[in-house]
PDB file of N, CA and C in Angstrom:
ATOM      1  N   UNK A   1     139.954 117.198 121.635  1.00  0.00           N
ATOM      2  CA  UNK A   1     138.806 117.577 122.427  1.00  0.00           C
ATOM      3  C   UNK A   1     138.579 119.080 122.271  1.00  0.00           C
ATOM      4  N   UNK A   2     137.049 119.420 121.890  1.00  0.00           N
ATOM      5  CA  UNK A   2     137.305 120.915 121.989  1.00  0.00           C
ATOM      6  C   UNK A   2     137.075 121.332 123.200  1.00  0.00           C
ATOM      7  N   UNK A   3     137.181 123.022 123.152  1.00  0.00           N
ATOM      8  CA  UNK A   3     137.556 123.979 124.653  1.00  0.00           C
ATOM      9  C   UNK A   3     136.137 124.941 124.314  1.00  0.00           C
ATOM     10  N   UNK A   4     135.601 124.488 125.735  1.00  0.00           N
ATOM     11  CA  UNK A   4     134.516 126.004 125.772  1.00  0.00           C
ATOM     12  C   UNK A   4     135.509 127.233 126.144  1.00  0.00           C
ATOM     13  N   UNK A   5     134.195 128.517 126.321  1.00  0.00           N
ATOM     14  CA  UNK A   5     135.279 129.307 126.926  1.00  0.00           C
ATOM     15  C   UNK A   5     136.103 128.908 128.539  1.00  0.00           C
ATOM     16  N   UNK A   6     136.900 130.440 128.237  1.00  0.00           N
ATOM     17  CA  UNK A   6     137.532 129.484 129.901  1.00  0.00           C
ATOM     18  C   UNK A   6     139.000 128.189 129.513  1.00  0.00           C
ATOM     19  N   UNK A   7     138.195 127.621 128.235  1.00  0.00           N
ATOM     20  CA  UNK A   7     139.281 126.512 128.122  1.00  0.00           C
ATOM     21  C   UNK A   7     138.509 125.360 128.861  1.00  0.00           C
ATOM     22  N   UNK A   8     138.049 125.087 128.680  1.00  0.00           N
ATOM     23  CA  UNK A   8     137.620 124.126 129.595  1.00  0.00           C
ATOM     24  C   UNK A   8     137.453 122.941 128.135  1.00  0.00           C
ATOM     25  N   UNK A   9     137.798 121.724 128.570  1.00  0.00           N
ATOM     26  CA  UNK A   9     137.365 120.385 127.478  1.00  0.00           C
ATOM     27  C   UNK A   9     135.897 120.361 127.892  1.00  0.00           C
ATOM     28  N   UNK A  10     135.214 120.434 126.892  1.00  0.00           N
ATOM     29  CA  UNK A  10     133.981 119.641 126.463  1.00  0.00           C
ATOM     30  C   UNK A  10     133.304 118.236 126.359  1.00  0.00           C
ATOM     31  N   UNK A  11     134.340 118.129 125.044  1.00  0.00           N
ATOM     32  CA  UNK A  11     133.836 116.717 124.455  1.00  0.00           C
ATOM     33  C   UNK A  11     133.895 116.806 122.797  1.00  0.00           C
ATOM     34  N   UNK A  12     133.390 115.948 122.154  1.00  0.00           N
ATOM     35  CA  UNK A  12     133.524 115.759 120.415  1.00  0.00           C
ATOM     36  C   UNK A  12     132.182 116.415 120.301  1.00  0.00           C
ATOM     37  N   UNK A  13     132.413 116.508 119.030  1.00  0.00           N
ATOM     38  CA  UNK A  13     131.297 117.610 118.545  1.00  0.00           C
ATOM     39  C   UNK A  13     129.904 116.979 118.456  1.00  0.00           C
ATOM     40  N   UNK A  14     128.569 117.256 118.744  1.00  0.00           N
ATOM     41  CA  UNK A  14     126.888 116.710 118.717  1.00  0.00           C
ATOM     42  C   UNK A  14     127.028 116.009 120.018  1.00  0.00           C
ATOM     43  N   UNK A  15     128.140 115.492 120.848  1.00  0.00           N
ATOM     44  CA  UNK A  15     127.972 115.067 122.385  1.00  0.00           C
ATOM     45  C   UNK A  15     127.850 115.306 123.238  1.00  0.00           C
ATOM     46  N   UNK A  16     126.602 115.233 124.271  1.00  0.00           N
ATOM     47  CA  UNK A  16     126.251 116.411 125.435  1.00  0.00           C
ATOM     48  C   UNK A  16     127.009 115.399 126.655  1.00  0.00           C
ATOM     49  N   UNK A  17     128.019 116.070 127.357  1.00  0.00           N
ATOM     50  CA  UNK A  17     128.234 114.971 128.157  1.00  0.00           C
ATOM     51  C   UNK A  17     128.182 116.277 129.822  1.00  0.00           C
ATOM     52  N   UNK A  18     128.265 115.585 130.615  1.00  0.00           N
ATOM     53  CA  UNK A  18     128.313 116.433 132.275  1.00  0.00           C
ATOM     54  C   UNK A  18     129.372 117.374 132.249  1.00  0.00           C
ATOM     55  N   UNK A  19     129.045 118.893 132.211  1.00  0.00           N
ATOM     56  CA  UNK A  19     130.213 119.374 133.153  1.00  0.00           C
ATOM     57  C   UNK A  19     131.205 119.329 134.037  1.00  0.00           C
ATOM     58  N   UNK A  20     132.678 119.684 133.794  1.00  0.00           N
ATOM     59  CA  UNK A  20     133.440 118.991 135.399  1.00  0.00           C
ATOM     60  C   UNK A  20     132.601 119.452 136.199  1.00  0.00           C
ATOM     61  N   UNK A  21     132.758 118.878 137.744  1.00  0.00           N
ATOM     62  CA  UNK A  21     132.215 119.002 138.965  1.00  0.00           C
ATOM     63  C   UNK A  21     132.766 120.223 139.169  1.00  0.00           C
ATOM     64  N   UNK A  22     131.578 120.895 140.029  1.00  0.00           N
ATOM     65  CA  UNK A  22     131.603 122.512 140.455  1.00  0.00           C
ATOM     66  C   UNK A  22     131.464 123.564 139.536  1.00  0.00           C
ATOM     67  N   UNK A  23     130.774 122.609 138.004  1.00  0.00           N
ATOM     68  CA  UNK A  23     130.894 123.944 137.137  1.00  0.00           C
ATOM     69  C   UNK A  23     129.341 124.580 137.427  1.00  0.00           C
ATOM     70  N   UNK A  24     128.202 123.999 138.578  1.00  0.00           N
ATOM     71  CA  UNK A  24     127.423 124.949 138.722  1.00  0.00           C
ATOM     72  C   UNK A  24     127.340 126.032 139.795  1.00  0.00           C
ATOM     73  N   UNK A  25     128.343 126.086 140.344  1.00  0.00           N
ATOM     74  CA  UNK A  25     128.792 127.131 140.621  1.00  0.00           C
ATOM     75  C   UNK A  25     129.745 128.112 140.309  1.00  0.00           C
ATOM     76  N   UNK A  26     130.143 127.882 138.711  1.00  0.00           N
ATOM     77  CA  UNK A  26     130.964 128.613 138.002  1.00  0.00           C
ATOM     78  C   UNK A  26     130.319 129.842 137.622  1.00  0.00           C
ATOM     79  N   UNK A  27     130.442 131.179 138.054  1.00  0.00           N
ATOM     80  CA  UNK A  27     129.693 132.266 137.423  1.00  0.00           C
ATOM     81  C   UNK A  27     129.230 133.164 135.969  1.00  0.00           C
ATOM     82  N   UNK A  28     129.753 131.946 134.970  1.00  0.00           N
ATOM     83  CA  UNK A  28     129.557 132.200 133.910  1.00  0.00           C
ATOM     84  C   UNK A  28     128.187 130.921 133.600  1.00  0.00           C
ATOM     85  N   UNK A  29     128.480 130.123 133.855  1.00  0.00           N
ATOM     86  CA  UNK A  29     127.067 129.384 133.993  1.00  0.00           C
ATOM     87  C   UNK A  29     126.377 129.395 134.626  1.00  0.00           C
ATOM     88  N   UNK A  30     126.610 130.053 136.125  1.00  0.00           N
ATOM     89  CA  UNK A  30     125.294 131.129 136.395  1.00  0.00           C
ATOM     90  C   UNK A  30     124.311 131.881 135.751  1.00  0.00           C
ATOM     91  N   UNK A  31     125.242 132.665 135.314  1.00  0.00           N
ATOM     92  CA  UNK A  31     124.795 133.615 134.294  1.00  0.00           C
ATOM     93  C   UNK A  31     124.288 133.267 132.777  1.00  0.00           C
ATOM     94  N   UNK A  32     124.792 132.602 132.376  1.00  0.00           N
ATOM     95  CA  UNK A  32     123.935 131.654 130.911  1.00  0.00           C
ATOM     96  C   UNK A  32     122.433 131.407 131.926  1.00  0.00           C
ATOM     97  N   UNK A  33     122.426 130.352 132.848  1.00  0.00           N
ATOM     98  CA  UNK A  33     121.168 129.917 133.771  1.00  0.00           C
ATOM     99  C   UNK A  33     120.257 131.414 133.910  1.00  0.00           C
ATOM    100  N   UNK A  34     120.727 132.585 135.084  1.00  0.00           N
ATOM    101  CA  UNK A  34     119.822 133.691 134.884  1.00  0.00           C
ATOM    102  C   UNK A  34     119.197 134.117 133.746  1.00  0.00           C
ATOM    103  N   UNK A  35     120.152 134.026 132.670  1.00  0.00           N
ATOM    104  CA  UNK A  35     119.833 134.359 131.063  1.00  0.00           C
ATOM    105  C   UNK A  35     118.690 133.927 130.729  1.00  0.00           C
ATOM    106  N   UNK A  36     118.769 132.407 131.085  1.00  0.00           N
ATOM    107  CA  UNK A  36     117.705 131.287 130.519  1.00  0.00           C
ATOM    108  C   UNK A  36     116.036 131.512 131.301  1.00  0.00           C
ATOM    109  N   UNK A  37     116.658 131.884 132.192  1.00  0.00           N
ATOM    110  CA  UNK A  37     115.042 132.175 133.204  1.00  0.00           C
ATOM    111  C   UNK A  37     114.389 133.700 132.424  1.00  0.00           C
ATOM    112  N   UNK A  38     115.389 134.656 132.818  1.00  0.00           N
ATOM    113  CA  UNK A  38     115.172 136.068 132.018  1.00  0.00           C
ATOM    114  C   UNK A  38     114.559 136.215 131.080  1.00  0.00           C
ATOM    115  N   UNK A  39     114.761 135.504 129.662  1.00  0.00           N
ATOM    116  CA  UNK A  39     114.989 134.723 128.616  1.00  0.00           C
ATOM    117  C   UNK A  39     112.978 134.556 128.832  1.00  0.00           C
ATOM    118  N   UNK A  40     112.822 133.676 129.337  1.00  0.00           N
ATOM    119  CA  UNK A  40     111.822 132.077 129.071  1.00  0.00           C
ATOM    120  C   UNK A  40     111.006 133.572 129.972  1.00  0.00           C
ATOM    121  N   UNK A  41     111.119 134.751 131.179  1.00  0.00           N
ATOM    122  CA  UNK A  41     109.904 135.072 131.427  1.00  0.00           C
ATOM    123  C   UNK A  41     109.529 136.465 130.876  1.00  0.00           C
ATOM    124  N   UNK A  42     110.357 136.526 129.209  1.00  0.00           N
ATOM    125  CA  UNK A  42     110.491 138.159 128.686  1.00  0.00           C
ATOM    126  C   UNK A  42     109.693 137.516 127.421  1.00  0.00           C
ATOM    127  N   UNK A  43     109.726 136.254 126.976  1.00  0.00           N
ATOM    128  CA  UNK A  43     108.880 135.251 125.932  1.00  0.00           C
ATOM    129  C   UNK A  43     107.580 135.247 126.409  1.00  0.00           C
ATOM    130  N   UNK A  44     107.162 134.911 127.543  1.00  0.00           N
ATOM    131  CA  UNK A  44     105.757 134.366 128.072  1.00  0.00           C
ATOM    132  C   UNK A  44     105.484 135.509 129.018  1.00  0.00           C
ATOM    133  N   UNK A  45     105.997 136.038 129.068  1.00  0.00           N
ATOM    134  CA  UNK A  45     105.633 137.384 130.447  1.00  0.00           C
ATOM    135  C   UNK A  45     105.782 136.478 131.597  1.00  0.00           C
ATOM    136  N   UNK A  46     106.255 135.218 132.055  1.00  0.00           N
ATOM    137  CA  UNK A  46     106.734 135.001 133.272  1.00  0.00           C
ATOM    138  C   UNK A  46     107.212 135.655 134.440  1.00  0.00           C
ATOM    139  N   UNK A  47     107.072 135.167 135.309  1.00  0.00           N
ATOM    140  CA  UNK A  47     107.325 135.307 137.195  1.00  0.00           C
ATOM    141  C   UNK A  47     108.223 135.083 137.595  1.00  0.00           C
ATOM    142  N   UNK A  48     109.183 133.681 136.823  1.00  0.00           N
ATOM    143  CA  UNK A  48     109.905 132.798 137.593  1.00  0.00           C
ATOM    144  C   UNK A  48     111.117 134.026 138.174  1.00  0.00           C
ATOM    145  N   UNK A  49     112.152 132.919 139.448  1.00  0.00           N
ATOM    146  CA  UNK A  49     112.939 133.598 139.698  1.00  0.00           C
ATOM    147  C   UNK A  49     113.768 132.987 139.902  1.00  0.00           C
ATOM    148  N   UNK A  50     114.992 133.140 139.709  1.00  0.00           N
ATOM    149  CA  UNK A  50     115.996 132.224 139.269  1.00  0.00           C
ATOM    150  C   UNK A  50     116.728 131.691 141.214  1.00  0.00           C
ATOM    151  N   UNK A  51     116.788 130.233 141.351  1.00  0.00           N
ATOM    152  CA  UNK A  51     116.712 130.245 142.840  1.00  0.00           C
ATOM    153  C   UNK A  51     118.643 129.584 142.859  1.00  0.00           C
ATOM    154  N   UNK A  52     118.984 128.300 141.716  1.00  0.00           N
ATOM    155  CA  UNK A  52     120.402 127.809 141.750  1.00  0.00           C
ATOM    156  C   UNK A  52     120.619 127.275 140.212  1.00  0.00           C
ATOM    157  N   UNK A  53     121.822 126.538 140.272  1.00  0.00           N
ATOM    158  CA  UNK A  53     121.871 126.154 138.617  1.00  0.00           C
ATOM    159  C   UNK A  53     122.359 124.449 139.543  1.00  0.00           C
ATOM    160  N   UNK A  54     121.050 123.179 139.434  1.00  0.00           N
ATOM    161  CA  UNK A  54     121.631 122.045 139.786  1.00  0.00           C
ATOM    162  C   UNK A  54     122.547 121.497 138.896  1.00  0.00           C
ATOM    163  N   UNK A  55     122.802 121.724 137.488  1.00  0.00           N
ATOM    164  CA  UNK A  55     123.117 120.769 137.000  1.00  0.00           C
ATOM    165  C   UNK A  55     123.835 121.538 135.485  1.00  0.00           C
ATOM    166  N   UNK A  56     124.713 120.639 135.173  1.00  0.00           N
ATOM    167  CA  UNK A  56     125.182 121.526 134.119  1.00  0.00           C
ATOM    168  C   UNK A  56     125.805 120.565 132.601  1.00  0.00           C
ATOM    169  N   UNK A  57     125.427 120.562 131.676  1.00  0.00           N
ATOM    170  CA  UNK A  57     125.714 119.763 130.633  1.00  0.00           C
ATOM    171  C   UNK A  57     126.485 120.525 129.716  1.00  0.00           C
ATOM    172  N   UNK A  58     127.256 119.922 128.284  1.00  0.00           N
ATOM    173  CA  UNK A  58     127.530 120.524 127.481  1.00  0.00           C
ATOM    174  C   UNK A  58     127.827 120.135 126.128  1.00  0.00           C
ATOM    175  N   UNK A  59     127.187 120.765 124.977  1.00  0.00           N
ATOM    176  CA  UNK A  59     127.297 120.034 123.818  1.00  0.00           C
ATOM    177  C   UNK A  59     127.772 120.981 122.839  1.00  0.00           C
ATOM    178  N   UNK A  60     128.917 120.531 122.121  1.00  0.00           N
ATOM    179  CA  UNK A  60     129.747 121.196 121.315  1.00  0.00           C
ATOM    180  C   UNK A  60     128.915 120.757 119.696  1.00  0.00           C
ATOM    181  N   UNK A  61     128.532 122.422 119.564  1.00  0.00           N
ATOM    182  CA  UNK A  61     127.886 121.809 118.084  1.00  0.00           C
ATOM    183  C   UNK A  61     128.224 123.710 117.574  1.00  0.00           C
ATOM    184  N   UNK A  62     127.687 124.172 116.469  1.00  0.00           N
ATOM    185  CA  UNK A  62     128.399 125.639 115.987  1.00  0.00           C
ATOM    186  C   UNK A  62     128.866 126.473 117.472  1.00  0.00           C
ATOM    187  N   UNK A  63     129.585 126.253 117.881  1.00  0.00           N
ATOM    188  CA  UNK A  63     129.624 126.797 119.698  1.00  0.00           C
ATOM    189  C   UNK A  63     129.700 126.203 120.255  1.00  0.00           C
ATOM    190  N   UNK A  64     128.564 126.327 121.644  1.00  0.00           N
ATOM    191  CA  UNK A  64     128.464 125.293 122.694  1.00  0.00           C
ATOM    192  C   UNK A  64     127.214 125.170 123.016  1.00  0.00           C
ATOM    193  N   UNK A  65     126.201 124.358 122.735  1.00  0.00           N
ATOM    194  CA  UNK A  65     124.812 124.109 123.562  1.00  0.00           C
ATOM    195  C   UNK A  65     124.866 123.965 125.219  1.00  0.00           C
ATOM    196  N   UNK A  66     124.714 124.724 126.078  1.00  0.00           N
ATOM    197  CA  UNK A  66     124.538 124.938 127.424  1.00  0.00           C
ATOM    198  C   UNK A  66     123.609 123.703 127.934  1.00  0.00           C
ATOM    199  N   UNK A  67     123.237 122.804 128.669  1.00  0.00           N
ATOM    200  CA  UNK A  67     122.164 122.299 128.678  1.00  0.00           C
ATOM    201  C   UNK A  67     122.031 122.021 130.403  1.00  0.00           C
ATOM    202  N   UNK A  68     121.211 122.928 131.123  1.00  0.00           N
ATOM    203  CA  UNK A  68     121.139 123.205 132.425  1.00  0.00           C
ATOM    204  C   UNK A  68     119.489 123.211 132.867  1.00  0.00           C
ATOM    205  N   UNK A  69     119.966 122.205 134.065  1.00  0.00           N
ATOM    206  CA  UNK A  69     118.837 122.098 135.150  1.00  0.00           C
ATOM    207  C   UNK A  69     119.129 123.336 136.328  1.00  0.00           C
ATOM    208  N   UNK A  70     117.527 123.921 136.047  1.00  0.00           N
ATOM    209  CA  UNK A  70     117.768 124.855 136.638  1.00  0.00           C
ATOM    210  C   UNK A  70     116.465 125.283 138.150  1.00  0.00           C
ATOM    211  N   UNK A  71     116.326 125.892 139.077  1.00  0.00           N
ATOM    212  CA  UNK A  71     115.764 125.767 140.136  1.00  0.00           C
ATOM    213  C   UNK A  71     115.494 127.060 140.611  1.00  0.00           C
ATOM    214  N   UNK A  72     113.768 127.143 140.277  1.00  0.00           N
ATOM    215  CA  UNK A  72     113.066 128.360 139.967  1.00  0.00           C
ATOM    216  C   UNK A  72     112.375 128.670 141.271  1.00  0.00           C
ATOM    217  N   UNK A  73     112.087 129.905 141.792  1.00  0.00           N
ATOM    218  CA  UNK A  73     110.719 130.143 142.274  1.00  0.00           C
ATOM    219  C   UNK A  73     109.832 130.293 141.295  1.00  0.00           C
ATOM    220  N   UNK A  74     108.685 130.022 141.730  1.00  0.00           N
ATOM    221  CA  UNK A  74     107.447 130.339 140.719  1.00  0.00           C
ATOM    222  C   UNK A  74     106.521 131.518 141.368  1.00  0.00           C
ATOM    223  N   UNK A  75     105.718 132.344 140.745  1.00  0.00           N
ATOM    224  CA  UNK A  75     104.939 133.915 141.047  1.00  0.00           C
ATOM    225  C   UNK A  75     104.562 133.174 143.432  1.00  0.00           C
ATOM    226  N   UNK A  76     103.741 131.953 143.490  1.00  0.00           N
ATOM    227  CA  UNK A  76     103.127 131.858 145.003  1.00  0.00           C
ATOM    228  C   UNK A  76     104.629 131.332 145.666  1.00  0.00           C
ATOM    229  N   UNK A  77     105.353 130.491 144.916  1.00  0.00           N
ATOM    230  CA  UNK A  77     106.242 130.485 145.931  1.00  0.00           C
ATOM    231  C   UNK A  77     107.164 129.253 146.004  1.00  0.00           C
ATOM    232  N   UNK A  78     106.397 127.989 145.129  1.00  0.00           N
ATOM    233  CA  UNK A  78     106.850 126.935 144.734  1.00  0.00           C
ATOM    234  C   UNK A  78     108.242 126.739 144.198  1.00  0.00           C
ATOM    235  N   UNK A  79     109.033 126.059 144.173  1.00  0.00           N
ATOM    236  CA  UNK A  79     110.557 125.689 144.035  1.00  0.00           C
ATOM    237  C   UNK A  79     109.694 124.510 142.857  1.00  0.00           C
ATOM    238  N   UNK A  80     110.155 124.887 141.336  1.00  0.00           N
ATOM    239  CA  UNK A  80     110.484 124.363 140.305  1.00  0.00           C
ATOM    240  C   UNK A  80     111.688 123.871 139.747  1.00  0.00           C
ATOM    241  N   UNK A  81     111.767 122.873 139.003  1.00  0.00           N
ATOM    242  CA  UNK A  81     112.866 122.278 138.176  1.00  0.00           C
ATOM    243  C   UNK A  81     112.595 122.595 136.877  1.00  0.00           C
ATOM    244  N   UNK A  82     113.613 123.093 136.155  1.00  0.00           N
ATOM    245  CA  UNK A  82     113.656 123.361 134.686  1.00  0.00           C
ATOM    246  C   UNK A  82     114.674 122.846 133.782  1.00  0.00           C
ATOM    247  N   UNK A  83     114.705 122.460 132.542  1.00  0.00           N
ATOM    248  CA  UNK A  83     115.389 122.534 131.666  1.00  0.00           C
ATOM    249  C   UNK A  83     115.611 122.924 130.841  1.00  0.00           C
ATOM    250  N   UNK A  84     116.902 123.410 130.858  1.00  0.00           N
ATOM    251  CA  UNK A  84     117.046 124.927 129.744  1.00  0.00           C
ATOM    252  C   UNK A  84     118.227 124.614 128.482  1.00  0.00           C
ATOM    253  N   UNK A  85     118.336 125.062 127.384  1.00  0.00           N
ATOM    254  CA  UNK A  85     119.169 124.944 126.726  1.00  0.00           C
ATOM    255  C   UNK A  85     119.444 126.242 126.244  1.00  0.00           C
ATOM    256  N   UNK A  86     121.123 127.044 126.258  1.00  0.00           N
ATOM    257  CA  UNK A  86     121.244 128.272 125.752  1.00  0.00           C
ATOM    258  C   UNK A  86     122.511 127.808 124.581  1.00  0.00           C
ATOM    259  N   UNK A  87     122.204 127.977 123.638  1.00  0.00           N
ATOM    260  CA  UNK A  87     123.381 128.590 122.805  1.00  0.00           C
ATOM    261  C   UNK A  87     124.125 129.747 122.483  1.00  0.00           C
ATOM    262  N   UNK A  88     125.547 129.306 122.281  1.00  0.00           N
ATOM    263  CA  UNK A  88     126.515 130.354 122.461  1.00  0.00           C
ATOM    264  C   UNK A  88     127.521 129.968 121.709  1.00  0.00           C
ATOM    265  N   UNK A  89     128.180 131.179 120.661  1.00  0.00           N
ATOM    266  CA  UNK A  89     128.605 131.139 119.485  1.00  0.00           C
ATOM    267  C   UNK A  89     129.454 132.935 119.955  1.00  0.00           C
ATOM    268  N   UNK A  90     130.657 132.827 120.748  1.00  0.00           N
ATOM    269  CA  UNK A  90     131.561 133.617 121.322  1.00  0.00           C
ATOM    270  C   UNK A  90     132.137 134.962 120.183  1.00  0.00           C
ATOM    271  N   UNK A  91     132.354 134.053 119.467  1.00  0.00           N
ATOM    272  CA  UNK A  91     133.132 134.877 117.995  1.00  0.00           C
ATOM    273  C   UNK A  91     132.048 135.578 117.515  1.00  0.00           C
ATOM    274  N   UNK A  92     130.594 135.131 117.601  1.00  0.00           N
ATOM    275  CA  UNK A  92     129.571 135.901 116.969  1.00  0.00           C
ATOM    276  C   UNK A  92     129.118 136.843 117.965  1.00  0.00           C
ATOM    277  N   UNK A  93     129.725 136.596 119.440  1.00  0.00           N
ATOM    278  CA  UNK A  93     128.942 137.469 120.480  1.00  0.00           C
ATOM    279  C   UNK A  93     127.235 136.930 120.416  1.00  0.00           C
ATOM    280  N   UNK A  94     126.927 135.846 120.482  1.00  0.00           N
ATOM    281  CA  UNK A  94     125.320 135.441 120.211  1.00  0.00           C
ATOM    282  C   UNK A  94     124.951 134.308 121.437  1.00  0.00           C
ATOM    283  N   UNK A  95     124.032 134.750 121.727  1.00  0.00           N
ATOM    284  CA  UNK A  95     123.508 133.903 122.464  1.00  0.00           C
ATOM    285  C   UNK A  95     121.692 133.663 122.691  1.00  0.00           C
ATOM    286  N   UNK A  96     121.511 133.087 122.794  1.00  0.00           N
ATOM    287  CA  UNK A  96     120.081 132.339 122.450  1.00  0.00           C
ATOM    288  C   UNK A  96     119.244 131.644 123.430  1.00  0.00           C
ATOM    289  N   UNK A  97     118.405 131.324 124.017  1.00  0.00           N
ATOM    290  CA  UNK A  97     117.116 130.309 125.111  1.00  0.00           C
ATOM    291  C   UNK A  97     116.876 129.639 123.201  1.00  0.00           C
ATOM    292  N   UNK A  98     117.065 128.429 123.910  1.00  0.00           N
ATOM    293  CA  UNK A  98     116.465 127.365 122.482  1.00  0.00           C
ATOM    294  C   UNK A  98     115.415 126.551 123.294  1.00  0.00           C
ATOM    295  N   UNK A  99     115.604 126.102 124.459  1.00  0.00           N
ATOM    296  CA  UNK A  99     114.461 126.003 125.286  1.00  0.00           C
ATOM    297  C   UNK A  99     114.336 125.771 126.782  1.00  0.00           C
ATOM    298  N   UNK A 100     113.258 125.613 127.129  1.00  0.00           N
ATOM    299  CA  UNK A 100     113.345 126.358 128.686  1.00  0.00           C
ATOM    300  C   UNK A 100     111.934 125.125 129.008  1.00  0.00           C
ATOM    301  N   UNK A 101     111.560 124.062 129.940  1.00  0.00           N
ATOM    302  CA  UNK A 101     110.683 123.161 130.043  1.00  0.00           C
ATOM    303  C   UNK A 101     110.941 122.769 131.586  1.00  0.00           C
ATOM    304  N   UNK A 102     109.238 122.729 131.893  1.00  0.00           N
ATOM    305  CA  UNK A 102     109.385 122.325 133.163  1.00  0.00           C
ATOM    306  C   UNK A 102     109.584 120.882 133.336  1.00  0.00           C
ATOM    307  N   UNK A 103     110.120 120.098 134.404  1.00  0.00           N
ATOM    308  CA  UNK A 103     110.842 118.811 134.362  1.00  0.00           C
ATOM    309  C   UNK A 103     110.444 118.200 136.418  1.00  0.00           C
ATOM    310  N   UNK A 104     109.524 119.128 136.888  1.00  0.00           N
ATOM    311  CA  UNK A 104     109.350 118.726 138.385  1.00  0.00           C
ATOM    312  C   UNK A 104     109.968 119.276 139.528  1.00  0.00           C
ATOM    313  N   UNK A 105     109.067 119.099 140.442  1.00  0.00           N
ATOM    314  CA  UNK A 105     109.466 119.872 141.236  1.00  0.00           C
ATOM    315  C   UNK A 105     110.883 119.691 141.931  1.00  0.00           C
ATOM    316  N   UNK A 106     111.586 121.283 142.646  1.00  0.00           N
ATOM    317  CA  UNK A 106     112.789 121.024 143.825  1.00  0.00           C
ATOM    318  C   UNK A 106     112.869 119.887 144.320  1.00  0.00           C
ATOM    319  N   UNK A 107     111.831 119.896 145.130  1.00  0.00           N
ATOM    320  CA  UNK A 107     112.200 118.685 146.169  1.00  0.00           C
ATOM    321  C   UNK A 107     112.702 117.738 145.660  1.00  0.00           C
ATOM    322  N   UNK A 108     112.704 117.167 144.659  1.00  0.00           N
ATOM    323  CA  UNK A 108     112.772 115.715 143.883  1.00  0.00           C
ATOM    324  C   UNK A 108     114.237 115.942 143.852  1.00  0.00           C
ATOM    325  N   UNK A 109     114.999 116.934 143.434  1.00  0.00           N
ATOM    326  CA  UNK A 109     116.051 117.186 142.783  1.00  0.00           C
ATOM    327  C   UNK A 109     117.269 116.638 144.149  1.00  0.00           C
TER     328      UNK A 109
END
């Protein structure tokens, strides 16, 4: 099984499977999540503001594909759902927004 950072098991390589439980409140996937909002409103000149990280996936492919639901304010005030994907390649120091899509609103979540 490979190890993100941290050490943490993943999974086999091209398989996105769930984060252990509580990894969205882990502060490194926080921070990938802020990235991803940062990221998606420095591309489009966006508003959003980064509000929690619901959800947290992970797919081992050159690195690790991040793949996080994430829970935005928007510019009036609205609570958005997003889906974000960041790649991260440690040894290269690289990291990337591969994409960032709205997916519905908070409440639903």
């Amino acid at each position: 099984m490979a190890q993100a950072h941290g050490g943490r098991p993943v999974g086999l390589v091209g398989d996105v499977r769930d984060a252990p439980a509580g990894r969205e409140n882990d502060l490194e996937a926080i921070e990938l999540a802020r990235f991803a909002v940062a990221e998606h409103n420095s591309k489009t000149n966006g508003m959003l503001e980064f509000e929690r990280l619901v959800k947290v996936r992970q797919q081992v492919v050159a690195g690790i594909m991040h793949h996080f639901t994430v829970e935005v304010k928007e510019a009036g005030g609205a609570k958005k759902l997003y889906e974000a994907r960041v790649w991260v390649k440690l040894w290269e120091n690289f990291k990337q927004l591969q994409t960032f899509e709205p997916v519905g609103d908070a409440a639903a979540a």
